[in-house]
PDB file of N, CA and C in Angstrom:
ATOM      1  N   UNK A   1       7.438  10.584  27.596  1.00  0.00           N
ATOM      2  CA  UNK A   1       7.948  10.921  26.280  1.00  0.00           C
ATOM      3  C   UNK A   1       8.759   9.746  25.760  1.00  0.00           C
ATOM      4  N   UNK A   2       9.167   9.396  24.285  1.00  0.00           N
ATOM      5  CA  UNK A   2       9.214   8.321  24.005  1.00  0.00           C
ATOM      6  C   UNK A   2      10.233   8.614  22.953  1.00  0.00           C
ATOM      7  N   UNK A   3      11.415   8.025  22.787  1.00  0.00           N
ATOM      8  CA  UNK A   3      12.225   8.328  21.732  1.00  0.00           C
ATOM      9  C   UNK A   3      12.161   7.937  20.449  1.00  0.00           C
ATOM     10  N   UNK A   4      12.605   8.568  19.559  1.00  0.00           N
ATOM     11  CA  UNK A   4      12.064   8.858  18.618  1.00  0.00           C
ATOM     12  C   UNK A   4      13.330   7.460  17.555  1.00  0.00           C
ATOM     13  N   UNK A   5      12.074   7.184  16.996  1.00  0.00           N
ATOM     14  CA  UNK A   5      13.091   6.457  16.182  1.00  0.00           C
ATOM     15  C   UNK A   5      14.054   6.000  15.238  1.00  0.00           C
ATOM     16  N   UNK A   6      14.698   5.189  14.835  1.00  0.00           N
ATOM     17  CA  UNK A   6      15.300   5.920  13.125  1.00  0.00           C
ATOM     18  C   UNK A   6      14.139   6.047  11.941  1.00  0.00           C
ATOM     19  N   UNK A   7      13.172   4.946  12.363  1.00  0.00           N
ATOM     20  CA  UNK A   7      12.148   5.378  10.813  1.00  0.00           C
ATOM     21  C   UNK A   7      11.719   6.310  11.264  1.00  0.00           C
ATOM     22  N   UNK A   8      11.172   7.180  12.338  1.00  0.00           N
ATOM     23  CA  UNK A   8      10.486   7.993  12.767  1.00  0.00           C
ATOM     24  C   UNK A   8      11.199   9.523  11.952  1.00  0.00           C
ATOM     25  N   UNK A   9      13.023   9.251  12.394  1.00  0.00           N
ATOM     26  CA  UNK A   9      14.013  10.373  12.107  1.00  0.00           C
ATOM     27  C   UNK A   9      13.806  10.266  10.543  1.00  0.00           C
ATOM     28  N   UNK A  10      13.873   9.323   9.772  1.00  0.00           N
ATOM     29  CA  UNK A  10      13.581   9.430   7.895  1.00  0.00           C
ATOM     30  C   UNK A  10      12.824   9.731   7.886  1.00  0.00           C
ATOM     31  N   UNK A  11      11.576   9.808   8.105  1.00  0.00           N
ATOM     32  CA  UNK A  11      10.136  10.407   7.593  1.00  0.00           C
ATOM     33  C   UNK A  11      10.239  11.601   8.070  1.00  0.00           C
ATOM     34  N   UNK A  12      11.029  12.496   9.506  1.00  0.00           N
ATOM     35  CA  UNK A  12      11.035  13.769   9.664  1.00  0.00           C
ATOM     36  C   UNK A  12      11.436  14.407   8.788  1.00  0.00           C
ATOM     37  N   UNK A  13      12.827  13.767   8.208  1.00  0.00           N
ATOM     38  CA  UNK A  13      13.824  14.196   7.028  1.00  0.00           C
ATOM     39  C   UNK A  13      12.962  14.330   6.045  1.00  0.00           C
ATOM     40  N   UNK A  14      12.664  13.026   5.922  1.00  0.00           N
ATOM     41  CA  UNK A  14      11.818  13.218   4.437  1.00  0.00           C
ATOM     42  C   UNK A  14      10.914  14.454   3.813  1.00  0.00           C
ATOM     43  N   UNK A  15      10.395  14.898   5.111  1.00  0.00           N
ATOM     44  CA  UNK A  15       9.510  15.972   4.672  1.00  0.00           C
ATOM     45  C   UNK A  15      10.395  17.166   4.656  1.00  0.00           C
ATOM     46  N   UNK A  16      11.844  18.115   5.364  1.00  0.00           N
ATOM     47  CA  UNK A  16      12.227  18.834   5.174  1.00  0.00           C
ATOM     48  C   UNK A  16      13.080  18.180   3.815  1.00  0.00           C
ATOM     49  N   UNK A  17      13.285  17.327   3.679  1.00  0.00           N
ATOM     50  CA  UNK A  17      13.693  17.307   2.162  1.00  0.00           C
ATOM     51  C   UNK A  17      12.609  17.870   1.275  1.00  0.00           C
ATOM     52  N   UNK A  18      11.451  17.219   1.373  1.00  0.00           N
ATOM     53  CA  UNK A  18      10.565  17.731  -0.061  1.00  0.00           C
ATOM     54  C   UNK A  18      10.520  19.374   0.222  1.00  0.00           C
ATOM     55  N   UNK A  19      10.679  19.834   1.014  1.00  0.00           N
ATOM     56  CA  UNK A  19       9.932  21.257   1.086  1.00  0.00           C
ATOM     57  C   UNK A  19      11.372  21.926   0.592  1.00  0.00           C
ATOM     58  N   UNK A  20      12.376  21.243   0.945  1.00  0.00           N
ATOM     59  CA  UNK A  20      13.879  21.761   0.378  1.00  0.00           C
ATOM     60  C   UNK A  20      13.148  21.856  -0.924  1.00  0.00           C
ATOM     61  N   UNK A  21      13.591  20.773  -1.738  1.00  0.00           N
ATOM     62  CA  UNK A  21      13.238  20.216  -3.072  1.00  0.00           C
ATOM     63  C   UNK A  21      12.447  20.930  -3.968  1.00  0.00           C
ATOM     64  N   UNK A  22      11.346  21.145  -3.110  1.00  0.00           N
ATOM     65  CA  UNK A  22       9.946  22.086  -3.573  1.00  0.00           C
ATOM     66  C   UNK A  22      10.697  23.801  -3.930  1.00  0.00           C
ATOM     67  N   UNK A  23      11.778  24.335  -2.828  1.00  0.00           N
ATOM     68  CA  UNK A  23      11.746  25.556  -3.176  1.00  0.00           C
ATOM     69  C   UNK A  23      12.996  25.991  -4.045  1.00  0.00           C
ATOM     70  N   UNK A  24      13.801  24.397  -3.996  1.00  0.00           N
ATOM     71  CA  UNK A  24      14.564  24.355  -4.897  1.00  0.00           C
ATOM     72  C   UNK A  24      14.240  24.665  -6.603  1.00  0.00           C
ATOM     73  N   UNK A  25      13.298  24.027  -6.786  1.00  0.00           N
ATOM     74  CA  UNK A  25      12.039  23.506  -7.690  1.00  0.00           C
ATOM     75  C   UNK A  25      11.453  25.116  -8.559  1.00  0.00           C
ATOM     76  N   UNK A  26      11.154  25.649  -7.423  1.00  0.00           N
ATOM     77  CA  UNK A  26      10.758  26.649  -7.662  1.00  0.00           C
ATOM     78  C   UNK A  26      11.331  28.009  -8.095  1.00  0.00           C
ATOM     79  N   UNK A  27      12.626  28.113  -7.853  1.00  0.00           N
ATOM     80  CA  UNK A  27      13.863  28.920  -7.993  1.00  0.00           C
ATOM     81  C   UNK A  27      14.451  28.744  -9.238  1.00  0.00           C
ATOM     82  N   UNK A  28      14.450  26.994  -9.644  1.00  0.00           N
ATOM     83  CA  UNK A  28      15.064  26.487 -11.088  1.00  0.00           C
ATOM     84  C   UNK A  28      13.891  26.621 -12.222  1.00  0.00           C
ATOM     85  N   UNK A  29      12.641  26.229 -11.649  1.00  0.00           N
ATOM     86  CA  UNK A  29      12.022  25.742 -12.932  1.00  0.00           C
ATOM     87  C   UNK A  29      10.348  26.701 -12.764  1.00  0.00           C
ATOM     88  N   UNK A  30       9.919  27.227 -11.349  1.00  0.00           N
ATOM     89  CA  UNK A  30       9.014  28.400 -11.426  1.00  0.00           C
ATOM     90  C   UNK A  30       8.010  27.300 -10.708  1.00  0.00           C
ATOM     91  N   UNK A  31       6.615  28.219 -11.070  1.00  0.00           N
ATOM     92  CA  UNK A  31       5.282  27.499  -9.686  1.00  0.00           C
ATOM     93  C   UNK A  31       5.164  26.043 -10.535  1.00  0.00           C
ATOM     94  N   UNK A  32       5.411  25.493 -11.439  1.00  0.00           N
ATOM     95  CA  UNK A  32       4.506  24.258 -11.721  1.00  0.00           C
ATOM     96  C   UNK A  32       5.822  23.321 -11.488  1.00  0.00           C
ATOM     97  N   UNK A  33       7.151  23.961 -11.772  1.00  0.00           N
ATOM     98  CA  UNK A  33       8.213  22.769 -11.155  1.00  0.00           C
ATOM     99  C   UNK A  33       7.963  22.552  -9.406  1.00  0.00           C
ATOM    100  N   UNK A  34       7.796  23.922  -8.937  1.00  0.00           N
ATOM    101  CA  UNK A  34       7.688  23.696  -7.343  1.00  0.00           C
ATOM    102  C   UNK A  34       6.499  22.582  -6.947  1.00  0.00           C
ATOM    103  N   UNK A  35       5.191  22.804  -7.777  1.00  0.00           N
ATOM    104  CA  UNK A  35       4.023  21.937  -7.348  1.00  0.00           C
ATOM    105  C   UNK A  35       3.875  21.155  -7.586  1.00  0.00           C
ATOM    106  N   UNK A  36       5.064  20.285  -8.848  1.00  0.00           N
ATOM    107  CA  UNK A  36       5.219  19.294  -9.097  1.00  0.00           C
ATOM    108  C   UNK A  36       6.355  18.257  -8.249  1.00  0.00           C
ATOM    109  N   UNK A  37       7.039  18.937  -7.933  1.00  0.00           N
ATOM    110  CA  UNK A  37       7.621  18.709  -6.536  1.00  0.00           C
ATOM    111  C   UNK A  37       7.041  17.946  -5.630  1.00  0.00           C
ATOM    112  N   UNK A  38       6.202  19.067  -5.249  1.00  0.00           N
ATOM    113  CA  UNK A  38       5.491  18.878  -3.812  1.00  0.00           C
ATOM    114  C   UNK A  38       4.798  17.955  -3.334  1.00  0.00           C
ATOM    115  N   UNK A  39       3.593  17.681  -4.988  1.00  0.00           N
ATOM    116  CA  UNK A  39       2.781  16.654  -5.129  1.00  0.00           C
ATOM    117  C   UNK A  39       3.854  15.226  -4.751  1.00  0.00           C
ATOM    118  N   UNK A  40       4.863  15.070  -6.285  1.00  0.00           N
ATOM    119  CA  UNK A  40       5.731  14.005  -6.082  1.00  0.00           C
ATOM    120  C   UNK A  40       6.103  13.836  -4.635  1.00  0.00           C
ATOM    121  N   UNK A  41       6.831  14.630  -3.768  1.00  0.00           N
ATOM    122  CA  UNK A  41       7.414  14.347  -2.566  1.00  0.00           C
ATOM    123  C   UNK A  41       6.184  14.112  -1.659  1.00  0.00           C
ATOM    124  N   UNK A  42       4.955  14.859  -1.669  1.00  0.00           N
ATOM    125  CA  UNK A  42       3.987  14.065  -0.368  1.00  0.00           C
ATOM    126  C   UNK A  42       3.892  12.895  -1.467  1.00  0.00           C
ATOM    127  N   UNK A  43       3.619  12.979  -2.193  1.00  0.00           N
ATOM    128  CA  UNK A  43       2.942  11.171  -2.716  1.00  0.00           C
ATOM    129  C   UNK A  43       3.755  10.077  -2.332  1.00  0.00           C
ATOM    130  N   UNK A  44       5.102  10.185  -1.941  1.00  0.00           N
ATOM    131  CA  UNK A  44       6.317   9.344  -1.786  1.00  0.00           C
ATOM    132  C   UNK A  44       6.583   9.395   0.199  1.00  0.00           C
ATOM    133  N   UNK A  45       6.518  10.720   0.189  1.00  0.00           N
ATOM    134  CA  UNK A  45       6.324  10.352   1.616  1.00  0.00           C
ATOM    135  C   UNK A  45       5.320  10.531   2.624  1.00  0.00           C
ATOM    136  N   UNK A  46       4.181  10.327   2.127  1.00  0.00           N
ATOM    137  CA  UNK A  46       2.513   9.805   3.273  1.00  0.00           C
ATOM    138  C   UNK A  46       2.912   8.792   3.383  1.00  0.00           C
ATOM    139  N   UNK A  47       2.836   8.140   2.547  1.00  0.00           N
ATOM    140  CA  UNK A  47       2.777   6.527   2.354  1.00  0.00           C
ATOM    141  C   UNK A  47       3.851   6.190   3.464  1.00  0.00           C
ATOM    142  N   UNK A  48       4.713   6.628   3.291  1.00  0.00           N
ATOM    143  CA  UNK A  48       6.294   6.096   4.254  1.00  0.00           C
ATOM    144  C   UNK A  48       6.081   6.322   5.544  1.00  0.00           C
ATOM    145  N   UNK A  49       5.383   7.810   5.880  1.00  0.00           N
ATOM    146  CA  UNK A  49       4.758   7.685   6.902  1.00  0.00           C
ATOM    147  C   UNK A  49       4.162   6.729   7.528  1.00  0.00           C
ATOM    148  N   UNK A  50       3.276   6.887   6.787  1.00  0.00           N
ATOM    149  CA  UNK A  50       1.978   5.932   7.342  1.00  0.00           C
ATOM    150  C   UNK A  50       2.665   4.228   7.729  1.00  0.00           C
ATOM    151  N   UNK A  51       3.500   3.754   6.939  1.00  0.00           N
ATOM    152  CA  UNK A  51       4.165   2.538   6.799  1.00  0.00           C
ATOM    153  C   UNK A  51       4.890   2.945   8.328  1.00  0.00           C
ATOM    154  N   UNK A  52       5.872   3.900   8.575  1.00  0.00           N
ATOM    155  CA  UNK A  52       6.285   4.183   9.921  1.00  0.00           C
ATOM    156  C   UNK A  52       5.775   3.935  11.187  1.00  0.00           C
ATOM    157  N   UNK A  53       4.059   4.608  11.210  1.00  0.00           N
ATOM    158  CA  UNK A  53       3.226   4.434  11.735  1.00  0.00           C
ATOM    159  C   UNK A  53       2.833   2.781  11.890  1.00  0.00           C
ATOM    160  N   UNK A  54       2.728   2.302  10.665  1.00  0.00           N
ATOM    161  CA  UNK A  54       2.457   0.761  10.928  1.00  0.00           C
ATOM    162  C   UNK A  54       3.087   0.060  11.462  1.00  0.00           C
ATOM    163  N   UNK A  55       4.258   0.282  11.558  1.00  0.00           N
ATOM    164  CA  UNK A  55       5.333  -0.711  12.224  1.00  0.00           C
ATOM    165  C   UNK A  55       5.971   0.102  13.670  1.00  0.00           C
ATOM    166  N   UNK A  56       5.429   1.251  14.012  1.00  0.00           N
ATOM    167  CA  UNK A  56       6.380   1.631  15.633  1.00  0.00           C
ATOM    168  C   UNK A  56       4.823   1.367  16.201  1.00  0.00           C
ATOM    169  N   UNK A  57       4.115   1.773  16.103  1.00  0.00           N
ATOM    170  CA  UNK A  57       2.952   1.572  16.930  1.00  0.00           C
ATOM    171  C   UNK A  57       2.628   0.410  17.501  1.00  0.00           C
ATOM    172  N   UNK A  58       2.576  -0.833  17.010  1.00  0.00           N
ATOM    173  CA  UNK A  58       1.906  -1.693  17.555  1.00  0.00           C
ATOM    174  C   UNK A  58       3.515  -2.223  18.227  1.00  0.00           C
ATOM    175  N   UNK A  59       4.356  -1.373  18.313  1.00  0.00           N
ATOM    176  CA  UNK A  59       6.088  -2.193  19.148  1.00  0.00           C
ATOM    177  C   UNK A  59       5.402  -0.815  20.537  1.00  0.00           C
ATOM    178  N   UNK A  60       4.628  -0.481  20.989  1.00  0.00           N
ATOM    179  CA  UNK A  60       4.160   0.622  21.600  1.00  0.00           C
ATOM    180  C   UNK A  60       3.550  -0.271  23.119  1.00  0.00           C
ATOM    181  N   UNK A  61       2.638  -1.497  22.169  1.00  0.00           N
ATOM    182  CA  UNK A  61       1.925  -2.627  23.275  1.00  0.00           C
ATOM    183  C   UNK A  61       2.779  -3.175  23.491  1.00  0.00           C
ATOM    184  N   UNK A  62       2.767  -3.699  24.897  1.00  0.00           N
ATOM    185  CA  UNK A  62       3.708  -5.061  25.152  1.00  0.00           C
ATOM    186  C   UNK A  62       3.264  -5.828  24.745  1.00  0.00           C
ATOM    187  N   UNK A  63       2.238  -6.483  24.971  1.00  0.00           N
ATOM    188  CA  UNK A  63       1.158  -7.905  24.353  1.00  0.00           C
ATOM    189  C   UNK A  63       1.838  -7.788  23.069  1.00  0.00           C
ATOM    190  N   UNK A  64       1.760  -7.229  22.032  1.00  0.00           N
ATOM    191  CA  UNK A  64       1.848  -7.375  20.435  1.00  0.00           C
ATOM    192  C   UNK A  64       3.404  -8.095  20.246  1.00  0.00           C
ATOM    193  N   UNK A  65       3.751  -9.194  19.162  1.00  0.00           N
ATOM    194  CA  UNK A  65       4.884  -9.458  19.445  1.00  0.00           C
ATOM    195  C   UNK A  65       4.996  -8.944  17.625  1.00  0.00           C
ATOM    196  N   UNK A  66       6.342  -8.337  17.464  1.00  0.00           N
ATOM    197  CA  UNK A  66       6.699  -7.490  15.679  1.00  0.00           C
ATOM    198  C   UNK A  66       6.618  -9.090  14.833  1.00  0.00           C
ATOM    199  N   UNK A  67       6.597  -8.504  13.881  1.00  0.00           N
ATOM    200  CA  UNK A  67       6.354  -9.723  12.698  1.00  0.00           C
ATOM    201  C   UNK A  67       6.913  -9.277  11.800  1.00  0.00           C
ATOM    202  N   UNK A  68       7.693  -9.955  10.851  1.00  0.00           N
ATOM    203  CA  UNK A  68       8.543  -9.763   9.807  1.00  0.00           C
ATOM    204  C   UNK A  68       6.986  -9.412   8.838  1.00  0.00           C
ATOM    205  N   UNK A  69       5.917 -10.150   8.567  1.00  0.00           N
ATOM    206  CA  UNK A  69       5.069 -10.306   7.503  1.00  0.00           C
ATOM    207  C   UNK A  69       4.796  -8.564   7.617  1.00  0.00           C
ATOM    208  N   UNK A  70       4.508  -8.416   8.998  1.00  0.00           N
ATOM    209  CA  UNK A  70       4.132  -6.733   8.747  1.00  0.00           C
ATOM    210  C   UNK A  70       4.976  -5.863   8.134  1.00  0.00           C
ATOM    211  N   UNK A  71       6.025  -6.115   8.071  1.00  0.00           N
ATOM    212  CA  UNK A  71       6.826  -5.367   7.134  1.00  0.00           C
ATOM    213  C   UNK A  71       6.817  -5.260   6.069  1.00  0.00           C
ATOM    214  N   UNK A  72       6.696  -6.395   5.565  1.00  0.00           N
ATOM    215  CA  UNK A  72       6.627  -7.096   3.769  1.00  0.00           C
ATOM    216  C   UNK A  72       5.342  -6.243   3.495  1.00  0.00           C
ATOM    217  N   UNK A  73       3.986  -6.663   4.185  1.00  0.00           N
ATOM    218  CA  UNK A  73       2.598  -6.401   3.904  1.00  0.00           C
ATOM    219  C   UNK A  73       2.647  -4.671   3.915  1.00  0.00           C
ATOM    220  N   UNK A  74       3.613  -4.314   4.812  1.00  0.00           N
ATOM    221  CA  UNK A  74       3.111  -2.607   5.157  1.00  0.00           C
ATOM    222  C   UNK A  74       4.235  -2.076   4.036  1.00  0.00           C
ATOM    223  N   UNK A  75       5.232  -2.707   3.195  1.00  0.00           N
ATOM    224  CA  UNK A  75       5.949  -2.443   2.552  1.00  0.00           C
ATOM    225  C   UNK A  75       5.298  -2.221   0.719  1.00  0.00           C
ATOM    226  N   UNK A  76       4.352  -3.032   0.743  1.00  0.00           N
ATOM    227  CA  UNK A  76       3.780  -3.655  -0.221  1.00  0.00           C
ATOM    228  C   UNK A  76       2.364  -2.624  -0.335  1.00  0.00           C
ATOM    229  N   UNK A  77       2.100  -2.484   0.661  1.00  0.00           N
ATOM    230  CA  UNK A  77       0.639  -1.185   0.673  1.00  0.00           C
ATOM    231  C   UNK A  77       1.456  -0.395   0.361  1.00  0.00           C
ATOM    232  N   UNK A  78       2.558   0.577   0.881  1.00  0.00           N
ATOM    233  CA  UNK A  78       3.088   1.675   0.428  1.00  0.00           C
ATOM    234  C   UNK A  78       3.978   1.710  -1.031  1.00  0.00           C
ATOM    235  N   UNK A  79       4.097   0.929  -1.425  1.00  0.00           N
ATOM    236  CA  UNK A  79       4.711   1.064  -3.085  1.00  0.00           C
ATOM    237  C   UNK A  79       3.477   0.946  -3.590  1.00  0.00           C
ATOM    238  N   UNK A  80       2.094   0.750  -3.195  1.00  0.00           N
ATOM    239  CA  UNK A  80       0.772   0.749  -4.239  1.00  0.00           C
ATOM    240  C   UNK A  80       0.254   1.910  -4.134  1.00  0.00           C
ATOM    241  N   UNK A  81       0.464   2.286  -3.243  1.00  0.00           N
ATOM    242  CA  UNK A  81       0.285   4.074  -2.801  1.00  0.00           C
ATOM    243  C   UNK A  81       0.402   4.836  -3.514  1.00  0.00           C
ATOM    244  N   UNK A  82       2.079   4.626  -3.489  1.00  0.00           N
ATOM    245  CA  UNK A  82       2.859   5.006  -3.870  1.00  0.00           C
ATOM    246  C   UNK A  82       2.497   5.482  -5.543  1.00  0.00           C
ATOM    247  N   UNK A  83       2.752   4.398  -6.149  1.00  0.00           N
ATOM    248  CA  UNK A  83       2.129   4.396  -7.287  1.00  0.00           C
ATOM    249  C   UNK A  83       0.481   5.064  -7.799  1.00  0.00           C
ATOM    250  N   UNK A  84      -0.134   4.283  -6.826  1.00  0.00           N
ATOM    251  CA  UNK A  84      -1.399   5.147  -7.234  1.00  0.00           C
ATOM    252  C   UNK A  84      -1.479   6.810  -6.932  1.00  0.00           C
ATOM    253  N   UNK A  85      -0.896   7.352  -6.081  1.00  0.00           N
ATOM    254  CA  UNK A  85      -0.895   8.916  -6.203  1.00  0.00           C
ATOM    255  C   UNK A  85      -0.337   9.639  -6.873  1.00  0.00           C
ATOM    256  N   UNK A  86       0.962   8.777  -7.113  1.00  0.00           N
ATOM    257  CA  UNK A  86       1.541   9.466  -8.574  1.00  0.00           C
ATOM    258  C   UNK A  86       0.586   9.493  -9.788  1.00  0.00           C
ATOM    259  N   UNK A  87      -0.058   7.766 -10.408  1.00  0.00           N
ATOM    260  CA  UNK A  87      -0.984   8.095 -11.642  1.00  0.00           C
ATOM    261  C   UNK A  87      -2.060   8.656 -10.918  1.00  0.00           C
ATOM    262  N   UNK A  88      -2.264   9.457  -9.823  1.00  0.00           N
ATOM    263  CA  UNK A  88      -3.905  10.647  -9.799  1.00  0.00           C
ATOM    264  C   UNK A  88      -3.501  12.047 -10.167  1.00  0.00           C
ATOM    265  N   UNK A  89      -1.944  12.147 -10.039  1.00  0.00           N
ATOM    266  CA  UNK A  89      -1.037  12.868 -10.112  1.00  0.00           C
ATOM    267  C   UNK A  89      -0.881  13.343 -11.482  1.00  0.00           C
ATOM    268  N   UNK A  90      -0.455  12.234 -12.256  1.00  0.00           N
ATOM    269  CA  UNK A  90       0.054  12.571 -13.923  1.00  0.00           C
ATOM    270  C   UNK A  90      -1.850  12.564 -14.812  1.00  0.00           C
ATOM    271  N   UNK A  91      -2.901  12.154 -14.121  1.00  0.00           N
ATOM    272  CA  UNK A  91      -3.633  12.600 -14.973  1.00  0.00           C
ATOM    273  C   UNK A  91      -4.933  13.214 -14.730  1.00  0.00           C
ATOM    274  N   UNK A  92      -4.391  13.940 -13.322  1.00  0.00           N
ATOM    275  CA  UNK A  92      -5.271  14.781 -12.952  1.00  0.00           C
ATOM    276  C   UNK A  92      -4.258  16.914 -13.102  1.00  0.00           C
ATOM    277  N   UNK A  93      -2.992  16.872 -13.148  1.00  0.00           N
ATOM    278  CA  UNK A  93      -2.482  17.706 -13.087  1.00  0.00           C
ATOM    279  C   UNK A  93      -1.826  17.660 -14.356  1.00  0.00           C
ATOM    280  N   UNK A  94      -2.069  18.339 -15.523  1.00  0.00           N
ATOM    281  CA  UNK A  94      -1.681  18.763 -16.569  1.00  0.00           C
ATOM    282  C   UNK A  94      -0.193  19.281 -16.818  1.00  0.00           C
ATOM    283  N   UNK A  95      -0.111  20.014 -16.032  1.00  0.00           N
ATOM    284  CA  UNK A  95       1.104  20.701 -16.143  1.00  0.00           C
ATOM    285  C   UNK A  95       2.627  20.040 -15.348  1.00  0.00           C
ATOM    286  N   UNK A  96       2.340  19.131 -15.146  1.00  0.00           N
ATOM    287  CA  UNK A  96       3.214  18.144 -14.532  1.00  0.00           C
ATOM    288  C   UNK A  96       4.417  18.122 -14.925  1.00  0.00           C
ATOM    289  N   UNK A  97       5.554  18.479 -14.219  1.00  0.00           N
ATOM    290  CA  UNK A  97       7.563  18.918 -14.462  1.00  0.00           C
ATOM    291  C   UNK A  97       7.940  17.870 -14.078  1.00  0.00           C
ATOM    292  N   UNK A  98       7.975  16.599 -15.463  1.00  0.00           N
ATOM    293  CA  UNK A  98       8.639  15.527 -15.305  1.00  0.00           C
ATOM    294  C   UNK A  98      10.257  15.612 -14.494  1.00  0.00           C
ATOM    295  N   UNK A  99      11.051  16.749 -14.985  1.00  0.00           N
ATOM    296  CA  UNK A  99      12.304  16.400 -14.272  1.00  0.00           C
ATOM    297  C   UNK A  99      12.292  16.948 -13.218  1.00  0.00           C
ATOM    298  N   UNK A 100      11.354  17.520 -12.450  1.00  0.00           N
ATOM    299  CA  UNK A 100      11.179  18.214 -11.079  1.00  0.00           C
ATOM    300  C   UNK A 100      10.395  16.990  -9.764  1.00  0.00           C
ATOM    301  N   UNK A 101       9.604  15.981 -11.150  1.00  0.00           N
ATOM    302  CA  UNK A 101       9.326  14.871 -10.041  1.00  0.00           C
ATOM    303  C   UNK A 101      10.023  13.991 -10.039  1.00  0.00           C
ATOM    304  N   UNK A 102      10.795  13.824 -11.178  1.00  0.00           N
ATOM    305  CA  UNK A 102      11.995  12.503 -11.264  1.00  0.00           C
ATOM    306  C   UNK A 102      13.080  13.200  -9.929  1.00  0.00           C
ATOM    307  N   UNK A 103      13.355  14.015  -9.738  1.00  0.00           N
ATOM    308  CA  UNK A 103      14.428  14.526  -8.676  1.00  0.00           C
ATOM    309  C   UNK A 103      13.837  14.738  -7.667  1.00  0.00           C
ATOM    310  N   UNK A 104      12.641  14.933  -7.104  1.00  0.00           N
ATOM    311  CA  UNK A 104      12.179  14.651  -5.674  1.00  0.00           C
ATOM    312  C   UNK A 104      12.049  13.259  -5.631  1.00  0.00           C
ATOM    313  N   UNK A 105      11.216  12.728  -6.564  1.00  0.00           N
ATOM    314  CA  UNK A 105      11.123  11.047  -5.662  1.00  0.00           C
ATOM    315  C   UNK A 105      12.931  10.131  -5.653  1.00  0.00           C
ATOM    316  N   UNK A 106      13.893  10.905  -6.553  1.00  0.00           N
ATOM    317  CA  UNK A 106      15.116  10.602  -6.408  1.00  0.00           C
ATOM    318  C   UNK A 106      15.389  10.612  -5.207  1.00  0.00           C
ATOM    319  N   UNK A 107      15.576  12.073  -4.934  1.00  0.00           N
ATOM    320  CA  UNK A 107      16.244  12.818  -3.145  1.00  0.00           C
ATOM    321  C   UNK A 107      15.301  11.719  -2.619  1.00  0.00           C
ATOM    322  N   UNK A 108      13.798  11.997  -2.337  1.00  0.00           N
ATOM    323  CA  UNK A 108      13.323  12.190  -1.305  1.00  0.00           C
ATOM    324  C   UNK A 108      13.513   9.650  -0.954  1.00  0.00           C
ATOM    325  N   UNK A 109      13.660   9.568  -1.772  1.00  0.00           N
ATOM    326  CA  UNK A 109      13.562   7.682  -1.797  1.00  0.00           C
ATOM    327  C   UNK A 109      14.928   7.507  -1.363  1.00  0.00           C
ATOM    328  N   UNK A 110      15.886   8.366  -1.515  1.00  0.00           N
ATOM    329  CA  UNK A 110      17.425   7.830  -1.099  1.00  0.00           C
ATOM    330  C   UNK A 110      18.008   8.435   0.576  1.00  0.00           C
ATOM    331  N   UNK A 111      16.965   9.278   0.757  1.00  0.00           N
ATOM    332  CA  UNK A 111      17.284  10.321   2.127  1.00  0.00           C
ATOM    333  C   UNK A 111      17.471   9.522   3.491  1.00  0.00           C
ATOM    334  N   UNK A 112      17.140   8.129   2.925  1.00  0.00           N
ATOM    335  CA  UNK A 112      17.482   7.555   4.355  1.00  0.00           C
ATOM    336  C   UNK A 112      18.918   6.906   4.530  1.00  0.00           C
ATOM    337  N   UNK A 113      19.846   6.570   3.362  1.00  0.00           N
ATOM    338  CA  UNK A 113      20.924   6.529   3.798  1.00  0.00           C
ATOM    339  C   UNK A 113      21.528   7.736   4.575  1.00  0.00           C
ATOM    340  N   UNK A 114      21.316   9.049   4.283  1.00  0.00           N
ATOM    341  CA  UNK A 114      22.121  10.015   4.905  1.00  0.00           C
ATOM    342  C   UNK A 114      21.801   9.946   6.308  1.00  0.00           C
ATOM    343  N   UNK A 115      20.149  10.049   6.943  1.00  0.00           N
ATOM    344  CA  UNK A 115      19.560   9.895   8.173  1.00  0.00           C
ATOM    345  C   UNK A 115      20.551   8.797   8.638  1.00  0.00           C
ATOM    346  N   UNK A 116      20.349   7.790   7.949  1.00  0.00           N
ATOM    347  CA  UNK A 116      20.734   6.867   9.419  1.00  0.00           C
ATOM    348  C   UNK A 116      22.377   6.336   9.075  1.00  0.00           C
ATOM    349  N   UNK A 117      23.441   7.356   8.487  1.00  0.00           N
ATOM    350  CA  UNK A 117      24.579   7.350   8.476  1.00  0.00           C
ATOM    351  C   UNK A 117      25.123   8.732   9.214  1.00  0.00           C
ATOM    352  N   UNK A 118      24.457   9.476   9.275  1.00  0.00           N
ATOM    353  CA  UNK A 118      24.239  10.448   9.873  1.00  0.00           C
ATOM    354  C   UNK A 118      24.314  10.647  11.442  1.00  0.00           C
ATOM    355  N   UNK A 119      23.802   9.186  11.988  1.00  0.00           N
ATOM    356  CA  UNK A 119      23.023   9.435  13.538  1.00  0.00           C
ATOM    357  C   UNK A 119      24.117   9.506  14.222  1.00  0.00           C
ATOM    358  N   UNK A 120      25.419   8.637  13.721  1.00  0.00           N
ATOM    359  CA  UNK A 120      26.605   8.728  14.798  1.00  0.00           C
ATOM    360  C   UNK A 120      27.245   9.923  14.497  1.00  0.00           C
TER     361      UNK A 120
END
């Protein structure tokens, strides 16, 4: 078993944030603030995932030595992601609760100061 890491601990967060967010969402503004939520918060955090994934895994091999470029490069795929699922987002879903996605990708993009101020 393998301990878990701090990006590993933000991306856990990340997702009980959106689902917070989502039912927050849903309580204030009804089903299309919640699903607008939801969409916003996975679209913001796959990507972060996946970027997580890119950078603990290959620190997994010994052979592999970390590289700053992978960061930049895996930083740089996930803000295009990023972006692109949001616009499949705004013009594939009509009913889209601008201030329900402006406040998840808020929370859910700032959640890692608390995680890793948090750990001590």
């Amino acid at each position: 078993m393998f301990a878990i890491s701090d990006m590993m601990r933000v991306s856990l967060a990340q997702y009980a944030l959106v689902a917070l967010v989502t039912v927050v969402c849903a309580a204030v503004g009804g089903s299309d603030a919640a699903l607008s939520a939801l969409i916003a918060g996975l679209a913001y955090v796959v990507p972060s995932s996946l970027l997580v994934l890119w950078l603990v895994l290959p620190r997994r091999v010994k052979s592999v030595k970390p590289r700053a470029s992978a960061v930049l490069v895996g930083e740089f795929v996930k803000i295009f992601l990023v972006v692109a699922l949001l616009g499949l987002a705004v013009k594939y879903y009509e009913q889209l609760n601008w201030p329900a996605v402006i406040f998840t990708i808020v929370a859910v993009a700032n959640s890692y100061f608390i995680v890793l101020f948090k750990k001590n």
